[in-house]
Protein backbone atom coordinates (compact mmCIF):
# COMPACT_ATOMS: atom_id res chain seq x y z
CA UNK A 1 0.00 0.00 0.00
CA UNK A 2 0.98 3.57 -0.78
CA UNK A 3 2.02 6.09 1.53
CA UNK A 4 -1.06 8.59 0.67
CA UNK A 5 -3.60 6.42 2.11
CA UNK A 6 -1.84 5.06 4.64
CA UNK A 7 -0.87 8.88 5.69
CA UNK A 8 -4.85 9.62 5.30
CA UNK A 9 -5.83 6.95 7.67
CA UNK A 10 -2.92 8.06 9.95
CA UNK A 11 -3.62 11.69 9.98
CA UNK A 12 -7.48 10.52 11.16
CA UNK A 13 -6.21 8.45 13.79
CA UNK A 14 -3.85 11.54 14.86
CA UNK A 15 -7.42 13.62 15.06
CA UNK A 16 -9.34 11.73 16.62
CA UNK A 17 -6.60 10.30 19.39
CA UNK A 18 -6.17 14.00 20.31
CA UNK A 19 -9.77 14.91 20.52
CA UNK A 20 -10.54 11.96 22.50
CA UNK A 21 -7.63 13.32 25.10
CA UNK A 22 -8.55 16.85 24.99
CA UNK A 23 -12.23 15.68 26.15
CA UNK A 24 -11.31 13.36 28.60
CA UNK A 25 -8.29 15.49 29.98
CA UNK A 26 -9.98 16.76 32.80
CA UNK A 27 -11.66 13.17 33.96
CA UNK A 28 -8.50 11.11 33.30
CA UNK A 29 -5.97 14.07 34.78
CA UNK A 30 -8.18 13.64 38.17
CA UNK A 31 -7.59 9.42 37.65
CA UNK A 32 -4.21 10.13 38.54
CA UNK A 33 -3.88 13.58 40.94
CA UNK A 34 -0.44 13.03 42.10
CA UNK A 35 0.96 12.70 38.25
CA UNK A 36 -1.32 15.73 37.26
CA UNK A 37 0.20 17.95 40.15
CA UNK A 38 3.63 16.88 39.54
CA UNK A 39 3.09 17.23 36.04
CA UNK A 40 1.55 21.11 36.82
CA UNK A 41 4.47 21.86 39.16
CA UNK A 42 7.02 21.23 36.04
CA UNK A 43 5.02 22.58 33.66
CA UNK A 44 5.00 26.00 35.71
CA UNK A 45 8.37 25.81 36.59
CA UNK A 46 9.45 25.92 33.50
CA UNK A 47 7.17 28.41 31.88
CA UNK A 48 7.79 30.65 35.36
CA UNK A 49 10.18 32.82 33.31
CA UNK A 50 7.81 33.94 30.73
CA UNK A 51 4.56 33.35 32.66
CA UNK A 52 2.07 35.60 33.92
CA UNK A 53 -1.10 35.00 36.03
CA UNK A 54 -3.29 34.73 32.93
CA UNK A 55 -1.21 31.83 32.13
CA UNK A 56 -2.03 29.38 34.94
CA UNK A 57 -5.78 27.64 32.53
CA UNK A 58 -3.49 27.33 29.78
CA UNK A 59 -0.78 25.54 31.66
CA UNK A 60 -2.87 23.40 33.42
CA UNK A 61 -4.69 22.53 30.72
CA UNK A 62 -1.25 21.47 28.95
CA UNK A 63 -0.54 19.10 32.03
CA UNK A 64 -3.84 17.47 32.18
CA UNK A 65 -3.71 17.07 27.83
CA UNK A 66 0.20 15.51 28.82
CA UNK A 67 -1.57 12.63 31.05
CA UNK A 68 -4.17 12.06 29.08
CA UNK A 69 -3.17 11.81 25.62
CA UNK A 70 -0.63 8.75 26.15
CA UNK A 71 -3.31 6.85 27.95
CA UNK A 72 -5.83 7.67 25.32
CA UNK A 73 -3.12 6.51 22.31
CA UNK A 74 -2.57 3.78 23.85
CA UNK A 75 -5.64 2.69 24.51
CA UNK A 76 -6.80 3.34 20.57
CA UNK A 77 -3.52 1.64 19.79
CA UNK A 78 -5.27 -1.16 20.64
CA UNK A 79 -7.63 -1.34 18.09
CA UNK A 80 -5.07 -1.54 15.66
CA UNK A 81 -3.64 -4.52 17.37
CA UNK A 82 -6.36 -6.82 18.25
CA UNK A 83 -8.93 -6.13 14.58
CA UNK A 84 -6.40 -5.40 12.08
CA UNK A 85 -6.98 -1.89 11.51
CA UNK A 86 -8.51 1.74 14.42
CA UNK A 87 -10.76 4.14 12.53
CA UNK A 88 -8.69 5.79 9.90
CA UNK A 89 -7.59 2.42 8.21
CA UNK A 90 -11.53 1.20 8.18
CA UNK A 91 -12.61 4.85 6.24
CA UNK A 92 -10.04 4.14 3.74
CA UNK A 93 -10.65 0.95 3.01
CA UNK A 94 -7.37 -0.78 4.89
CA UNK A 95 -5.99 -3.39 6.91
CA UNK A 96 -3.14 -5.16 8.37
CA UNK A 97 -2.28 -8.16 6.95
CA UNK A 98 1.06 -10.57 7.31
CA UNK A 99 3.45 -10.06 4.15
CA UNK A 100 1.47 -12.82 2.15
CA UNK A 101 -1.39 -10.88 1.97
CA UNK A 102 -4.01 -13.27 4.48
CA UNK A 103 -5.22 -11.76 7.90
CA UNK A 104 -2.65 -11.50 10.04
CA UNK A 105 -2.85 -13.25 13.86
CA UNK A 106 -3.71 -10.67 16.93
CA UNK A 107 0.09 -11.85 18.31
CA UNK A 108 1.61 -9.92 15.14
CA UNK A 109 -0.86 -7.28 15.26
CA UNK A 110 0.47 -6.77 18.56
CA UNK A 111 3.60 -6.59 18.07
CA UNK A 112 3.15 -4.59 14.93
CA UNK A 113 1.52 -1.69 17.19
CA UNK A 114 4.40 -2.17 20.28
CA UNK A 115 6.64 -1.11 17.91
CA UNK A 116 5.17 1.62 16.19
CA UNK A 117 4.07 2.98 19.15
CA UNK A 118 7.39 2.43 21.13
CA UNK A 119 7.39 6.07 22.26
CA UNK A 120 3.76 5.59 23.78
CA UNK A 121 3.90 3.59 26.91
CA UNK A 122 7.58 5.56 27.25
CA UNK A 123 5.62 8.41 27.60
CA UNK A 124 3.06 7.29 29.63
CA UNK A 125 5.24 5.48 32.08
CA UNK A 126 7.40 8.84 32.09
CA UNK A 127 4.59 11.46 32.83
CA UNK A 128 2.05 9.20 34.11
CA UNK A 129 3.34 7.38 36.77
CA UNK A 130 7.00 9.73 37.40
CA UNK A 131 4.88 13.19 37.11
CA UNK A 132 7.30 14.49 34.64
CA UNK A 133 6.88 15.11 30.93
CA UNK A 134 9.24 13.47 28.67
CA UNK A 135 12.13 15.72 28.12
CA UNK A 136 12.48 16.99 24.83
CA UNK A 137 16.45 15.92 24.59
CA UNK A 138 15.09 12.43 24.74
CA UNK A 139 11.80 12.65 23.25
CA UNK A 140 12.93 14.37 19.75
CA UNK A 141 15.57 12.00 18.64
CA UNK A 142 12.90 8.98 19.79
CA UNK A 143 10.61 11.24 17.33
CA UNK A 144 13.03 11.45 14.49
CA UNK A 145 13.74 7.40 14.70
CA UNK A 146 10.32 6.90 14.30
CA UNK A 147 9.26 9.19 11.53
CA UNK A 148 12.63 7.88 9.72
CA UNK A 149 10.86 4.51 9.90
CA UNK A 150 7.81 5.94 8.89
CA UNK A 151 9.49 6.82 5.35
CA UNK A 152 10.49 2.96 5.03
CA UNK A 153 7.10 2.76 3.26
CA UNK A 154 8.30 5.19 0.49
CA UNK A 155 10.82 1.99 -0.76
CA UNK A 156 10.23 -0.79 -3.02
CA UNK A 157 8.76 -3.37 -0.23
CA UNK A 158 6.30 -0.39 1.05
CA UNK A 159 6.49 -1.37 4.25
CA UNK A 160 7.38 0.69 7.15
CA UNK A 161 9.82 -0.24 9.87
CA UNK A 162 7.08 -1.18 12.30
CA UNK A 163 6.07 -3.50 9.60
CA UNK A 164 9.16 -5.67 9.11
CA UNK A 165 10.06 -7.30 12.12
CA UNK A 166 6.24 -8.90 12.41
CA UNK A 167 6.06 -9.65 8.19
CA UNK A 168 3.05 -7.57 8.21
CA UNK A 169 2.17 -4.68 4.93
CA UNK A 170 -1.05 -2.80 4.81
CA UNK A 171 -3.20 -4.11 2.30
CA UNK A 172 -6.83 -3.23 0.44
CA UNK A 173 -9.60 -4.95 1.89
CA UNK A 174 -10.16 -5.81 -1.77
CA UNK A 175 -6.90 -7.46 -1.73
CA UNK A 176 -6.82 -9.49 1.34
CA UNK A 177 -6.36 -13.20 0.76
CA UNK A 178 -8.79 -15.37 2.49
């Protein structure tokens, strides 16, 4: 499968995983109030150079979006591992399947979606359960790794590097082999 439709389905995904955190923020920031105060205490200590009092909403609202959108991605990540395919694959007509083209077993899908999503339960072990957002001298090499492996698709085998190590591709539904 292309990259265009497979970017498509992505971008959805992207939506909708950070709508789905930015309404549930507040609930799942109050799931955890020792992360979200931690989380508020670094989040104000290091705007407190360039912050003012009308700040304060906007940087709380940062720290509660910070605990909920890794539990919300992983949580949709799920999808993706246990039916083949989350929302934006299903409007566009995709799925996972192994690298012969039949459906491919929930243990691949699984580990198809730990590695894609490697920086996902770092980040929610990080600013969930530590209090501390992941730093961006660690977080933005992770980043570039992964959008790197991302462009994988782009050569012959169009298949990402989340797609190798399990023998999975993305296939039509049209062309899935039964």
């Amino acid at each position: 499968m292309g990259f265009w439709p497979r970017f498509g389905a992505s971008s959805v995904d992207g939506i909708l995983v950070i709508a789905v955190a930015a309404l549930t923020a507040r609930w799942l920031s109050g799931v955890f109030p020792h992360s979200f105060e931690a989380v508020l205490a670094h989040q104000k200590q290091a705007a407190s150079a360039q912050m003012n009092g009308n700040m304060n909403p906007f940087i709380e609202s940062v720290a509660r979006f910070a605990i909920s959108a890794p539990i919300v991605g992983a949580i949709y990540s799920l999808c993706e591992g246990i039916w083949g395919r989350a929302l934006g694959k299903l409007l566009f007509g995709l799925r996972i399947a192994t690298d012969r083209g039949t459906p491919a077993p929930v243990g691949r899908l699984l580990l198809r979606v730990g590695i894609k999503n490697l920086l996902t339960p770092i980040t929610l072990v990080v600013t969930v359960f530590a209090g501390v957002p992941l730093p961006n001298a660690i977080n933005t090499p992770l980043t570039a790794a992964v959008m790197l492996g991302y462009l994988m698709m782009l050569g012959k085998r169009r298949q990402a590097f989340h797609d190798r190590p399990p023998a999975t591709i993305v296939v039509r539904n049209s062309d899935l082999v039964r």
